[in-house]
N, C-alpha and C. Protein backbone atom coordinates (compact mmCIF):
# COMPACT_ATOMS: atom_id res chain seq x y z
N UNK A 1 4.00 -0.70 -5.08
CA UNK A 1 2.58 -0.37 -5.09
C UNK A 1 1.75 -1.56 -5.56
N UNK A 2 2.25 -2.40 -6.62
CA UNK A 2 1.69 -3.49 -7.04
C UNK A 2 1.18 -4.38 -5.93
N UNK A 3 2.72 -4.76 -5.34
CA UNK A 3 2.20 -5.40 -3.54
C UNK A 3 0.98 -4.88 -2.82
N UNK A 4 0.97 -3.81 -2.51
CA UNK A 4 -0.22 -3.59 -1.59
C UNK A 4 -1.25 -3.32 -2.11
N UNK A 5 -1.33 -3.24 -3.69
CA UNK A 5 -2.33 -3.33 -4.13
C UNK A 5 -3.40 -5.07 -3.89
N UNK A 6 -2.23 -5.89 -4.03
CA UNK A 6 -2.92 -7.36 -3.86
C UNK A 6 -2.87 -7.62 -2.07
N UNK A 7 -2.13 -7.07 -1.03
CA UNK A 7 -2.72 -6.95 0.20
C UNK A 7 -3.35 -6.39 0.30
N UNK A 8 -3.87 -5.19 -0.19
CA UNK A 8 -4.46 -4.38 0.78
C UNK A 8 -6.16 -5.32 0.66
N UNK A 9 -6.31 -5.80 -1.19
CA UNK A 9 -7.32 -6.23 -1.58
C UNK A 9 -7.54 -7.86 -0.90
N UNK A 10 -6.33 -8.63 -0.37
CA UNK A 10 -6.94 -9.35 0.23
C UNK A 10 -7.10 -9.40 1.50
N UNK A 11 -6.72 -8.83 2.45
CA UNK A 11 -6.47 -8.39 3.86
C UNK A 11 -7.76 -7.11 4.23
N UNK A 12 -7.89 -6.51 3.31
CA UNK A 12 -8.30 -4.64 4.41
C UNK A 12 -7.08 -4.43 4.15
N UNK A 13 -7.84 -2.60 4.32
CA UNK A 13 -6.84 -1.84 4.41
C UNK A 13 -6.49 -1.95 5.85
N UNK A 14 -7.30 -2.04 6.93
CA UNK A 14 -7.02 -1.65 8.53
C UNK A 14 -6.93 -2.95 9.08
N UNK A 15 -6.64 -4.69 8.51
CA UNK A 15 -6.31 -5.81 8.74
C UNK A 15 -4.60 -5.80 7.92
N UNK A 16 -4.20 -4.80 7.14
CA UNK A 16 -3.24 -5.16 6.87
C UNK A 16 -1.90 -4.14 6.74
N UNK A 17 -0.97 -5.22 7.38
CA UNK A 17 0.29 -4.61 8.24
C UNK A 17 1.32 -4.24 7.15
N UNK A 18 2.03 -3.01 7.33
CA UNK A 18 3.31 -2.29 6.49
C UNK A 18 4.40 -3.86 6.05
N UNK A 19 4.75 -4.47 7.20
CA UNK A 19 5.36 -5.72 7.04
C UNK A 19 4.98 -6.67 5.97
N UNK A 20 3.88 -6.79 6.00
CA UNK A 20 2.94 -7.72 5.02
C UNK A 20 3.39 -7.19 3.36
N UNK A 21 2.67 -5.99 3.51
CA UNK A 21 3.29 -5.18 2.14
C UNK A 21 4.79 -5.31 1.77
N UNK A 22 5.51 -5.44 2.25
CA UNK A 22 6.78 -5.44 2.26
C UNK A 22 7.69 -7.22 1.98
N UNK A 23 7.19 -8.09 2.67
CA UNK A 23 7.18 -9.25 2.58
C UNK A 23 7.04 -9.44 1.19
N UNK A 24 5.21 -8.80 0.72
CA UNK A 24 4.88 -9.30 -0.67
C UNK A 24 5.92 -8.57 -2.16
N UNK A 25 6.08 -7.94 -1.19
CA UNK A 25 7.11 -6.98 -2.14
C UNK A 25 8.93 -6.94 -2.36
N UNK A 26 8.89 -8.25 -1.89
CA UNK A 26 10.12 -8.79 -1.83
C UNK A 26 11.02 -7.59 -0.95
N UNK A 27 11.03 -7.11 -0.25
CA UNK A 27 11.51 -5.54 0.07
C UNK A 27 11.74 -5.73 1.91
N UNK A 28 12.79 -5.30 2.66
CA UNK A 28 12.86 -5.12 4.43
C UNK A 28 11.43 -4.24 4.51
N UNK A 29 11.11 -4.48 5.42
CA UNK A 29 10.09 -3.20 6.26
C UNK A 29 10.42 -1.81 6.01
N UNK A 30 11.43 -1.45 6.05
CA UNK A 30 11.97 -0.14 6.26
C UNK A 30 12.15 0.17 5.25
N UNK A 31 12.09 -0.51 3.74
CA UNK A 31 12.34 0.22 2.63
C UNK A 31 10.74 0.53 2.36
N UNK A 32 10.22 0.12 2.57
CA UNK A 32 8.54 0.56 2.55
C UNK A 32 8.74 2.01 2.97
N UNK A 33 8.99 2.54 3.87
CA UNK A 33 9.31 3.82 4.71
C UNK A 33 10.27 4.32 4.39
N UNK A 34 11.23 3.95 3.16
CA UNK A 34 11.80 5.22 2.60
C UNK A 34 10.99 5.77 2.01
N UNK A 35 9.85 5.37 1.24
CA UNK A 35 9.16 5.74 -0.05
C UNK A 35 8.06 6.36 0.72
N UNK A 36 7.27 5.68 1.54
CA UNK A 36 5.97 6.53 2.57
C UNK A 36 6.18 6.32 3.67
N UNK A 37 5.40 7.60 4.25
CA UNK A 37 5.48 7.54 5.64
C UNK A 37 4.81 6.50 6.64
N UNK A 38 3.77 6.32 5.69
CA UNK A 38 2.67 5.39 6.40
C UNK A 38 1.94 4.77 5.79
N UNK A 39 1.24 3.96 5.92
CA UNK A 39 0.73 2.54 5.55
C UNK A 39 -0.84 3.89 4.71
N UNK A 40 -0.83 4.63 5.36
CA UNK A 40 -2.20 5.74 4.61
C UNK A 40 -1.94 6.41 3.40
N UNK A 41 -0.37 6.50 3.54
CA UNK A 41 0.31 7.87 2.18
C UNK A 41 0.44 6.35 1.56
N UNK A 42 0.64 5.21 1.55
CA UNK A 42 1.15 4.31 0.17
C UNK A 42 -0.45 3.93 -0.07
N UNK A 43 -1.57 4.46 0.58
CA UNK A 43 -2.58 4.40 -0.10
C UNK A 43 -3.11 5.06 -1.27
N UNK A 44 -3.06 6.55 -0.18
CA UNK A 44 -2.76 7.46 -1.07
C UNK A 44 -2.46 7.73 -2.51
N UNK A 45 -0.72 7.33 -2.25
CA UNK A 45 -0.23 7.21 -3.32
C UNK A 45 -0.49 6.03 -4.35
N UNK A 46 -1.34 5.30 -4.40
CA UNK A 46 -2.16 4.47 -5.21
C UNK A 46 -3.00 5.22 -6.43
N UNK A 47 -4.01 5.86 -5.14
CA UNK A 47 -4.66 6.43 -5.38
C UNK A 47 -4.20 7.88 -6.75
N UNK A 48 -3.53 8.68 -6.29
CA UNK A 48 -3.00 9.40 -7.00
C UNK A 48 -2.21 9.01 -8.23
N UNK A 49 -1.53 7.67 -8.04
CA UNK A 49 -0.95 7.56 -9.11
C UNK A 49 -1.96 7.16 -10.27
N UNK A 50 -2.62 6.39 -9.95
CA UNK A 50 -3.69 5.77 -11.13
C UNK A 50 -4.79 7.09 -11.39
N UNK A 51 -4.85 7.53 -10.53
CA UNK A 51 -5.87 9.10 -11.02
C UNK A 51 -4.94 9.91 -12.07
N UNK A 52 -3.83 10.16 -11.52
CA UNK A 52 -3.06 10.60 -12.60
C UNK A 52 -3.28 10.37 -13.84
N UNK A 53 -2.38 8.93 -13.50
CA UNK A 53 -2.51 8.31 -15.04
C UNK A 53 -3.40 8.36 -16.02
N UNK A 54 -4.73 8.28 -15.49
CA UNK A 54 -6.04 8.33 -15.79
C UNK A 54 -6.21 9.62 -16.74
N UNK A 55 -6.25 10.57 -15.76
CA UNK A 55 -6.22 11.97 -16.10
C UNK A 55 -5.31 12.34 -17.59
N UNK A 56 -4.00 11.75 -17.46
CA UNK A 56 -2.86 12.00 -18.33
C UNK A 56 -3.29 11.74 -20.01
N UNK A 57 -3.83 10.28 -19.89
CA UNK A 57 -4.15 9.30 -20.87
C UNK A 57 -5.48 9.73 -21.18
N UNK A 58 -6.38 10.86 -20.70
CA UNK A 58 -7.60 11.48 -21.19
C UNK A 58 -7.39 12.14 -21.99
N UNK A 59 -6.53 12.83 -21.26
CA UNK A 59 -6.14 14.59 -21.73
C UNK A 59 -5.05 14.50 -23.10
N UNK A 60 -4.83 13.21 -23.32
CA UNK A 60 -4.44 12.89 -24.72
C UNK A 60 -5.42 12.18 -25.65
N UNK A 61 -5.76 11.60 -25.57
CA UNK A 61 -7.21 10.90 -26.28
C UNK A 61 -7.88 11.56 -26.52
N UNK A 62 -8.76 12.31 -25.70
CA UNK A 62 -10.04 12.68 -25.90
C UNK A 62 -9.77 14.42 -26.56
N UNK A 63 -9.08 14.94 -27.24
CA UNK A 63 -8.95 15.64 -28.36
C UNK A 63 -8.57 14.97 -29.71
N UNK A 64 -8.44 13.80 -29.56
CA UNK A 64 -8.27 12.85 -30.69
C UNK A 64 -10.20 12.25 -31.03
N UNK A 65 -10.99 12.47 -29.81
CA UNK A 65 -12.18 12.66 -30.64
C UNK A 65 -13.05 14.10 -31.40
N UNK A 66 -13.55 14.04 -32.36
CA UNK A 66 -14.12 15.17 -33.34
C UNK A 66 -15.20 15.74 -32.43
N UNK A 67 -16.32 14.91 -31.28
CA UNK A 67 -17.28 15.44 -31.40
C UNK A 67 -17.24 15.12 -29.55
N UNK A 68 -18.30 16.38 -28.60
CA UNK A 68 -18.07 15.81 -27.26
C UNK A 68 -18.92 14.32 -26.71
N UNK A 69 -20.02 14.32 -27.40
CA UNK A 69 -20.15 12.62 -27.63
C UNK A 69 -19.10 11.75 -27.91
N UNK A 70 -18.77 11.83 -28.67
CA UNK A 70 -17.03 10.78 -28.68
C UNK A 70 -16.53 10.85 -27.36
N UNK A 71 -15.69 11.86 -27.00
CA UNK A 71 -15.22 12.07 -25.57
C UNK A 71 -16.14 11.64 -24.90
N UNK A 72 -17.21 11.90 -24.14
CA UNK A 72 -17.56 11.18 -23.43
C UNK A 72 -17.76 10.06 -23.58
N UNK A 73 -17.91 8.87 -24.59
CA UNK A 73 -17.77 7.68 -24.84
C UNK A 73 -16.59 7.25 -24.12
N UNK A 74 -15.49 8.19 -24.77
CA UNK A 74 -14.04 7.72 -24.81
C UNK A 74 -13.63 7.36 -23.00
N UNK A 75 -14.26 8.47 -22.54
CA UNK A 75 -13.79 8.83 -20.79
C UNK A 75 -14.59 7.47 -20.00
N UNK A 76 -15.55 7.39 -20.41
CA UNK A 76 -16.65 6.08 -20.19
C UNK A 76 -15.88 4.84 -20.36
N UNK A 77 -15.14 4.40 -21.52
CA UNK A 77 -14.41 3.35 -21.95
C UNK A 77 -12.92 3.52 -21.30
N UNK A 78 -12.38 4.46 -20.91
CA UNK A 78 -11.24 4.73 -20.25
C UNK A 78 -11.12 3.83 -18.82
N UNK A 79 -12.01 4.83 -18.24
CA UNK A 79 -12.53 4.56 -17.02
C UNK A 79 -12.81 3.16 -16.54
N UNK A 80 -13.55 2.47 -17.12
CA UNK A 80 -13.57 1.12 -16.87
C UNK A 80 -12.64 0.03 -17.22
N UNK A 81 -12.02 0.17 -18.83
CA UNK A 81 -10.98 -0.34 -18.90
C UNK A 81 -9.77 -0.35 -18.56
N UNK A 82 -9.41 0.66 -17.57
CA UNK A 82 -8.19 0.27 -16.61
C UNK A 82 -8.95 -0.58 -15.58
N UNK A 83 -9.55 -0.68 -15.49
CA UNK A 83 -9.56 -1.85 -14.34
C UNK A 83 -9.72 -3.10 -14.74
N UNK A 84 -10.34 -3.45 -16.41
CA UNK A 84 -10.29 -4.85 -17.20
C UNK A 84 -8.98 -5.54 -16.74
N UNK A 85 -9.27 -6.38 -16.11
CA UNK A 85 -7.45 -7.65 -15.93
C UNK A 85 -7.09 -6.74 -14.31
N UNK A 86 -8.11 -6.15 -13.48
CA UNK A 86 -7.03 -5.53 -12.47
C UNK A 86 -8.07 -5.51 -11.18
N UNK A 87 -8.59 -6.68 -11.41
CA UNK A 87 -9.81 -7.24 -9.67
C UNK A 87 -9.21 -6.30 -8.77
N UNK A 88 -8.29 -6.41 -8.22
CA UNK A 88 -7.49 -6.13 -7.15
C UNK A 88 -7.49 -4.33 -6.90
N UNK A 89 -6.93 -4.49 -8.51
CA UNK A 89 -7.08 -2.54 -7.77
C UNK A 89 -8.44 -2.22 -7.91
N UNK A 90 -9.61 -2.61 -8.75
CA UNK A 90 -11.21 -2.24 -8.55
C UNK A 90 -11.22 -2.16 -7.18
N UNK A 91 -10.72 -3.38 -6.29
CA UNK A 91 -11.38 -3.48 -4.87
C UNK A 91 -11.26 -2.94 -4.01
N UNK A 92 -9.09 -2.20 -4.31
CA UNK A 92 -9.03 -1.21 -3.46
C UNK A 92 -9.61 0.07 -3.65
N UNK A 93 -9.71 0.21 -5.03
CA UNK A 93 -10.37 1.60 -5.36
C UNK A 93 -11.88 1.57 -4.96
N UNK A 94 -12.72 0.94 -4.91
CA UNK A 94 -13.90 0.79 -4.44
C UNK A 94 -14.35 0.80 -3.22
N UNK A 95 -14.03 -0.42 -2.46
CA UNK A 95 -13.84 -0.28 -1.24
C UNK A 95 -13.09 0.13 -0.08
N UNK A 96 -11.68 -0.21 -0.36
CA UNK A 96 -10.62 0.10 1.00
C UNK A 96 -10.61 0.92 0.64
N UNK A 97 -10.63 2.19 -0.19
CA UNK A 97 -9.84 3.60 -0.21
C UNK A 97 -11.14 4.12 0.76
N UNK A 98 -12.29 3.74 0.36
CA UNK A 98 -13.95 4.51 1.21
C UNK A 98 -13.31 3.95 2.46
N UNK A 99 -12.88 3.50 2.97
CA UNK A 99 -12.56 2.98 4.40
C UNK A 99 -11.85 3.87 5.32
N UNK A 100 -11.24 4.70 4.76
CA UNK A 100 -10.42 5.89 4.40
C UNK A 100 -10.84 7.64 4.70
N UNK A 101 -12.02 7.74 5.31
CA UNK A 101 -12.66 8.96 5.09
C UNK A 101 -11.67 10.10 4.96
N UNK A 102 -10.41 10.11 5.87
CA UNK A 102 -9.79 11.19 6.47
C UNK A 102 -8.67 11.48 4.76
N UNK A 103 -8.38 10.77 4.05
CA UNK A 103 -7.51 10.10 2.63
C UNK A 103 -8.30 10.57 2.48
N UNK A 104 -9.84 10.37 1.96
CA UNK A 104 -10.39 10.81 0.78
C UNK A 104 -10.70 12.59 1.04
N UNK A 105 -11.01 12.59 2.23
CA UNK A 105 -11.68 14.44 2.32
C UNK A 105 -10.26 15.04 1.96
N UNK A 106 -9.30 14.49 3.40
CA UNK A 106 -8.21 15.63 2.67
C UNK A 106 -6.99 15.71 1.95
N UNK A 107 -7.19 14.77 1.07
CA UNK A 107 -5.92 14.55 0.19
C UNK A 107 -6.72 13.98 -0.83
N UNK A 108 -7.75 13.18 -1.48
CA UNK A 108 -8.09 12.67 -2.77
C UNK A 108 -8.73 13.27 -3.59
N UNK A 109 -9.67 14.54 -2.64
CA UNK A 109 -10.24 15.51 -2.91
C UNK A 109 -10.23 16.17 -4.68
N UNK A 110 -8.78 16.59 -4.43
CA UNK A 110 -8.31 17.63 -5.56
C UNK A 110 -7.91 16.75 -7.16
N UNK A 111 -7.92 15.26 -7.08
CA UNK A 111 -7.61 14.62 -7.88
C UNK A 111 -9.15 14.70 -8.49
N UNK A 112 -9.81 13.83 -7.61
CA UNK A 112 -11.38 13.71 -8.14
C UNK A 112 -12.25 14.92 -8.77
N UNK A 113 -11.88 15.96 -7.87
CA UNK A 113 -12.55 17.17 -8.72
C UNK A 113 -11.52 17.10 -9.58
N UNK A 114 -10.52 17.20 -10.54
CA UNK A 114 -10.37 17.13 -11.19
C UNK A 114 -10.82 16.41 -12.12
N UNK A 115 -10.83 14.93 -11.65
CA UNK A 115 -11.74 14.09 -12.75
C UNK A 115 -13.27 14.63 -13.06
N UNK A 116 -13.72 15.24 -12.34
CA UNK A 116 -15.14 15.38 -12.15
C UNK A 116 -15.29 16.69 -13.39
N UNK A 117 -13.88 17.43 -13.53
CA UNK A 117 -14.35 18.63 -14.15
C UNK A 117 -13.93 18.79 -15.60
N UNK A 118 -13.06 17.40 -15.75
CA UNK A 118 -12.53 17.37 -17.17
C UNK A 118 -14.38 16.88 -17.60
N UNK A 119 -14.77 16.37 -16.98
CA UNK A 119 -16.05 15.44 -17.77
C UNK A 119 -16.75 16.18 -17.61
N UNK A 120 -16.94 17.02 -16.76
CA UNK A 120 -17.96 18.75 -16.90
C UNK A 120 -17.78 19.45 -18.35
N UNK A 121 -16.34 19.42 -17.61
CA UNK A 121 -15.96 20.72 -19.11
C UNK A 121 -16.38 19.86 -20.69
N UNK A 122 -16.30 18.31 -21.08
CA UNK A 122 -16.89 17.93 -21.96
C UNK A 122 -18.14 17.78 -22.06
N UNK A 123 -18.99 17.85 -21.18
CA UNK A 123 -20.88 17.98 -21.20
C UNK A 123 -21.15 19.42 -21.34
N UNK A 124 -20.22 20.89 -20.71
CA UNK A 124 -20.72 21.93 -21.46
C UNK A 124 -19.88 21.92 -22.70
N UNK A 125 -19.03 21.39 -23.47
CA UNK A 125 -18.56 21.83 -24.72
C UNK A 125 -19.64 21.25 -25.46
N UNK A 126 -20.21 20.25 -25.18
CA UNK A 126 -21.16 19.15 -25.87
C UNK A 126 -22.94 20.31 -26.42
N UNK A 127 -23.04 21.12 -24.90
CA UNK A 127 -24.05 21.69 -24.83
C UNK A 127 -23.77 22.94 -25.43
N UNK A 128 -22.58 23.29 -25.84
CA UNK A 128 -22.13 24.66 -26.94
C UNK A 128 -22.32 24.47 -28.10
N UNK A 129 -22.10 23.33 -28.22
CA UNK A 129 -22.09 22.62 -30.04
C UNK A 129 -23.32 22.20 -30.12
N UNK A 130 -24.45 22.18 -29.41
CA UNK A 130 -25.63 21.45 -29.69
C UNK A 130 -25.80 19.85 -29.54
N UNK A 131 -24.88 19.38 -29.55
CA UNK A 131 -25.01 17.81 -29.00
C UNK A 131 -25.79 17.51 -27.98
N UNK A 132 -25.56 18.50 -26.52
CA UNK A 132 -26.07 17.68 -25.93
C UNK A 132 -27.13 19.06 -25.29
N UNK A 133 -28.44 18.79 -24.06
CA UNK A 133 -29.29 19.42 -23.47
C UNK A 133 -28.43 20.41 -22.67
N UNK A 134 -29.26 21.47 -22.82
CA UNK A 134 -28.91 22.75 -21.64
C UNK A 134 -28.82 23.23 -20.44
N UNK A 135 -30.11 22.44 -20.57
CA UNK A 135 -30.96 22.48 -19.00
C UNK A 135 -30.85 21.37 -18.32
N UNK A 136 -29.23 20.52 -18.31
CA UNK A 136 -28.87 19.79 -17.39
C UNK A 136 -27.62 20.74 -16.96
N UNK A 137 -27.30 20.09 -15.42
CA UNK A 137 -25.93 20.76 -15.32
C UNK A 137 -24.84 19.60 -15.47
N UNK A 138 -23.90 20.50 -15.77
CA UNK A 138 -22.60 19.91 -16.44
C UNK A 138 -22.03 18.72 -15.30
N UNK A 139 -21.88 19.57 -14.25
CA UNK A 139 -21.76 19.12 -12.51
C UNK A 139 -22.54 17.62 -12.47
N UNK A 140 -23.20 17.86 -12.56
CA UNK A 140 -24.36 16.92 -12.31
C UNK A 140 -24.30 15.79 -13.16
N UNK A 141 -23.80 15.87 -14.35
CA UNK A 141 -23.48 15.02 -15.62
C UNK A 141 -22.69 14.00 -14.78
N UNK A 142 -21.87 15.10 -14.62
CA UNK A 142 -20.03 14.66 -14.48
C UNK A 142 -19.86 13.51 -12.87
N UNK A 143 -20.82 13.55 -12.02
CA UNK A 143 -21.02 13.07 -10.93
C UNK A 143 -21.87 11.69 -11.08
N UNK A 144 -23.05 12.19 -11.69
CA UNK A 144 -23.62 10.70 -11.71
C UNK A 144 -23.00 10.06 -12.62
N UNK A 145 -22.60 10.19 -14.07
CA UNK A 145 -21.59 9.21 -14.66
C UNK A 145 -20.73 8.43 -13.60
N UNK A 146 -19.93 9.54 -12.90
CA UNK A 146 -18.70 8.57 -12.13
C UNK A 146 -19.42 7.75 -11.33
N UNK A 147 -20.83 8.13 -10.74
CA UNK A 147 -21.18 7.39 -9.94
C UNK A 147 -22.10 6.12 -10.27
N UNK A 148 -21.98 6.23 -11.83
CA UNK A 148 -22.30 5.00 -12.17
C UNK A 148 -21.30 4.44 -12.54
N UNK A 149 -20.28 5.11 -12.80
CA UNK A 149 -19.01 3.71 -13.16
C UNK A 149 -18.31 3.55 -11.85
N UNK A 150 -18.49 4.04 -10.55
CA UNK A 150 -17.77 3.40 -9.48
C UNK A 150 -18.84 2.27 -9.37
N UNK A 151 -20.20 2.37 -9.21
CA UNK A 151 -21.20 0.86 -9.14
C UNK A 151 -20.71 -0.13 -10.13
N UNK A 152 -20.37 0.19 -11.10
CA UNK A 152 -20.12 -0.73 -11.83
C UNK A 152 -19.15 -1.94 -11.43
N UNK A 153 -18.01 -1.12 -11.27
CA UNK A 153 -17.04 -1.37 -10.77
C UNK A 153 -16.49 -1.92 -9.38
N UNK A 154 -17.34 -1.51 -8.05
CA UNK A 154 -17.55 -2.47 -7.34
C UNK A 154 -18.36 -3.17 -7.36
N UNK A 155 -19.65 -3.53 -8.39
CA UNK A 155 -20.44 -4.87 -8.54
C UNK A 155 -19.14 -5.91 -9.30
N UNK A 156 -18.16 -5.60 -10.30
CA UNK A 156 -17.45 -6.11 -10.90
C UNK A 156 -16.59 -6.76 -10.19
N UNK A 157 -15.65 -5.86 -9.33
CA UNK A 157 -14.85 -6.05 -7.97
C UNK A 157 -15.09 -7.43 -7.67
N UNK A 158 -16.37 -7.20 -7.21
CA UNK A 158 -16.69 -7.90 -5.60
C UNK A 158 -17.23 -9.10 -6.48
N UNK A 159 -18.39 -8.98 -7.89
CA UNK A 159 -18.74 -10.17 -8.00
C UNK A 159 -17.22 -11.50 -9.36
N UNK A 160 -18.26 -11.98 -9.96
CA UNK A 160 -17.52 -13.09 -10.57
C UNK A 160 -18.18 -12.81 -11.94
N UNK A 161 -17.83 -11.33 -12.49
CA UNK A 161 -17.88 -11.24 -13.75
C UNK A 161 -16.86 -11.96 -14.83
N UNK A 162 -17.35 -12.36 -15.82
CA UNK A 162 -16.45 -12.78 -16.84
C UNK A 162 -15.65 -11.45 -17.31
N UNK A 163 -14.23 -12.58 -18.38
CA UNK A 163 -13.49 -10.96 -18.70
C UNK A 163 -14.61 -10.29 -20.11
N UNK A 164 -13.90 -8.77 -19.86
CA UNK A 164 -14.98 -8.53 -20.99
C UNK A 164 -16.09 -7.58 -20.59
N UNK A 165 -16.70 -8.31 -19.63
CA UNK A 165 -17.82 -7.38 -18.78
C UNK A 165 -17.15 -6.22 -18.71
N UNK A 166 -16.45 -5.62 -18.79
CA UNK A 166 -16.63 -4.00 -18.16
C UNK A 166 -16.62 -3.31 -19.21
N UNK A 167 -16.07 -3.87 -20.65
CA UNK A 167 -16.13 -3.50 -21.79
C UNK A 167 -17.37 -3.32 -22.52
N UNK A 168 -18.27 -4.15 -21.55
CA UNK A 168 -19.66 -4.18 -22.47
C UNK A 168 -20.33 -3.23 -21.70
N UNK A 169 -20.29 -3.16 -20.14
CA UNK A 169 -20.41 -2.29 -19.29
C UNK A 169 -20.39 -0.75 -19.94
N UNK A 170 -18.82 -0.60 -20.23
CA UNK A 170 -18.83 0.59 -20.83
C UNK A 170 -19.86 1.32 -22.26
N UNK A 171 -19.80 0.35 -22.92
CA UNK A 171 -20.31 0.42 -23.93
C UNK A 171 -22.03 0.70 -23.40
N UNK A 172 -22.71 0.20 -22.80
CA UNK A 172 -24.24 0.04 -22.41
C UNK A 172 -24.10 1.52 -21.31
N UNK A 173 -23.31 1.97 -20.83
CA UNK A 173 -23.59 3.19 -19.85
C UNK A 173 -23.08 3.98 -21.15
N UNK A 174 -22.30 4.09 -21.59
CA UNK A 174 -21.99 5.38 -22.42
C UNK A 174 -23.03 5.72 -23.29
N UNK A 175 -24.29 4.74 -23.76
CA UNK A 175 -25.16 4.67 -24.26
C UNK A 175 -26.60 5.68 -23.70
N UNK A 176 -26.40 5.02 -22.55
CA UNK A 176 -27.01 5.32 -21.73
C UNK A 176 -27.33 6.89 -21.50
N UNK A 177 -26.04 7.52 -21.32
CA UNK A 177 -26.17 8.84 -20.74
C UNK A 177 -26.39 9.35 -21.86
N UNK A 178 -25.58 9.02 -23.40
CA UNK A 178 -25.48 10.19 -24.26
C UNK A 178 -27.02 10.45 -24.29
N UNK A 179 -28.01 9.19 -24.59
CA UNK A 179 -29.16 9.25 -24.48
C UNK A 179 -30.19 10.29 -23.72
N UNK A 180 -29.83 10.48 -22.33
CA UNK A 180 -30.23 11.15 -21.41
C UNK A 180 -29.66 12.35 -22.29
N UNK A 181 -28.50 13.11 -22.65
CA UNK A 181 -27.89 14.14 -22.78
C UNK A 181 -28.71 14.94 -24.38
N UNK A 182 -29.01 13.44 -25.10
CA UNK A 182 -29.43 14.15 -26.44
C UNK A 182 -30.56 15.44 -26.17
């Protein structure tokens, strides 16, 4: 996965060949295709694995914060710092996976709402405890956040940020929203 993470990001996803991946991956062609079927499922499976992970490494942390401000800090700083030190997968995750429509509607779907609803479910716990406003929806929280840390993240991608930036990144959006939320 490492391999086609650095083809897919310098090639395209639809400029670059199962062979290629395989080459970079010290690996025959055909062992590529024990593991996926197709050059779309080892996207896929990118995709899923790092959502996972993501997901995994929340859902342990973020009861290690006291208050749902913390958590959402925490998910904010999560989020961006897997991609600190990892150009390559920002670019596939940013761009080549969107390249993808048919991957994302019917297979990435169920990961993302998931991400989308752990960070719901912390903007209404936030709005139970009084932390945060009422008369936003949780939904709505949970969407434009991500959709400010995917911008982030392909401005980061694509431009020639120093290291560091996404850390400060994080820090200035998590700011940001609790703000909006108080």
């Amino acid at each position: 996965m490492r391999a086609a993470i650095k083809v897919f990001a310098r090639n395209g996803f639809y400029d670059t060949r199962v062979s290629e991946v395989a080459k970079a991956a010290g690996v025959a062609d055909g062992t590529i295709y024990l593991y996926f079927k197709s050059k779309d499922e080892l996207l896929l499976s990118l995709f899923e694995d790092r959502v996972e992970t993501l997901l995994t490494h929340m859902k342990s942390e973020l009861p290690k914060q006291p208050s749902a401000p913390g958590k959402l800090r925490r998910i904010i700083e999560m989020q961006l710092g897997v991609l600190e030190g990892e150009r390559d997968l920002a670019e596939v995750f940013t761009v080549i996976l969107r390249q993808s429509t048919k991957l994302l509607k019917e297979y990435a779907a169920p990961k993302f709402t998931a991400y989308i609803d752990l960070i719901a479910a912390v903007v209404t716990e936030g709005q139970a405890s009084g932390d945060f406003r009422t008369d936003i929806s949780p939904v709505l929280v949970a969407r434009a956040t991500w959709g400010a840390l995917d911008g982030i993240a392909l401005t980061w991608a694509l431009g020639r940020a120093e290291r560091g930036a996404l850390v400060r990144a994080a820090a200035q959006l998590a700011d940001i929203v609790l703000r909006g939320l108080a």
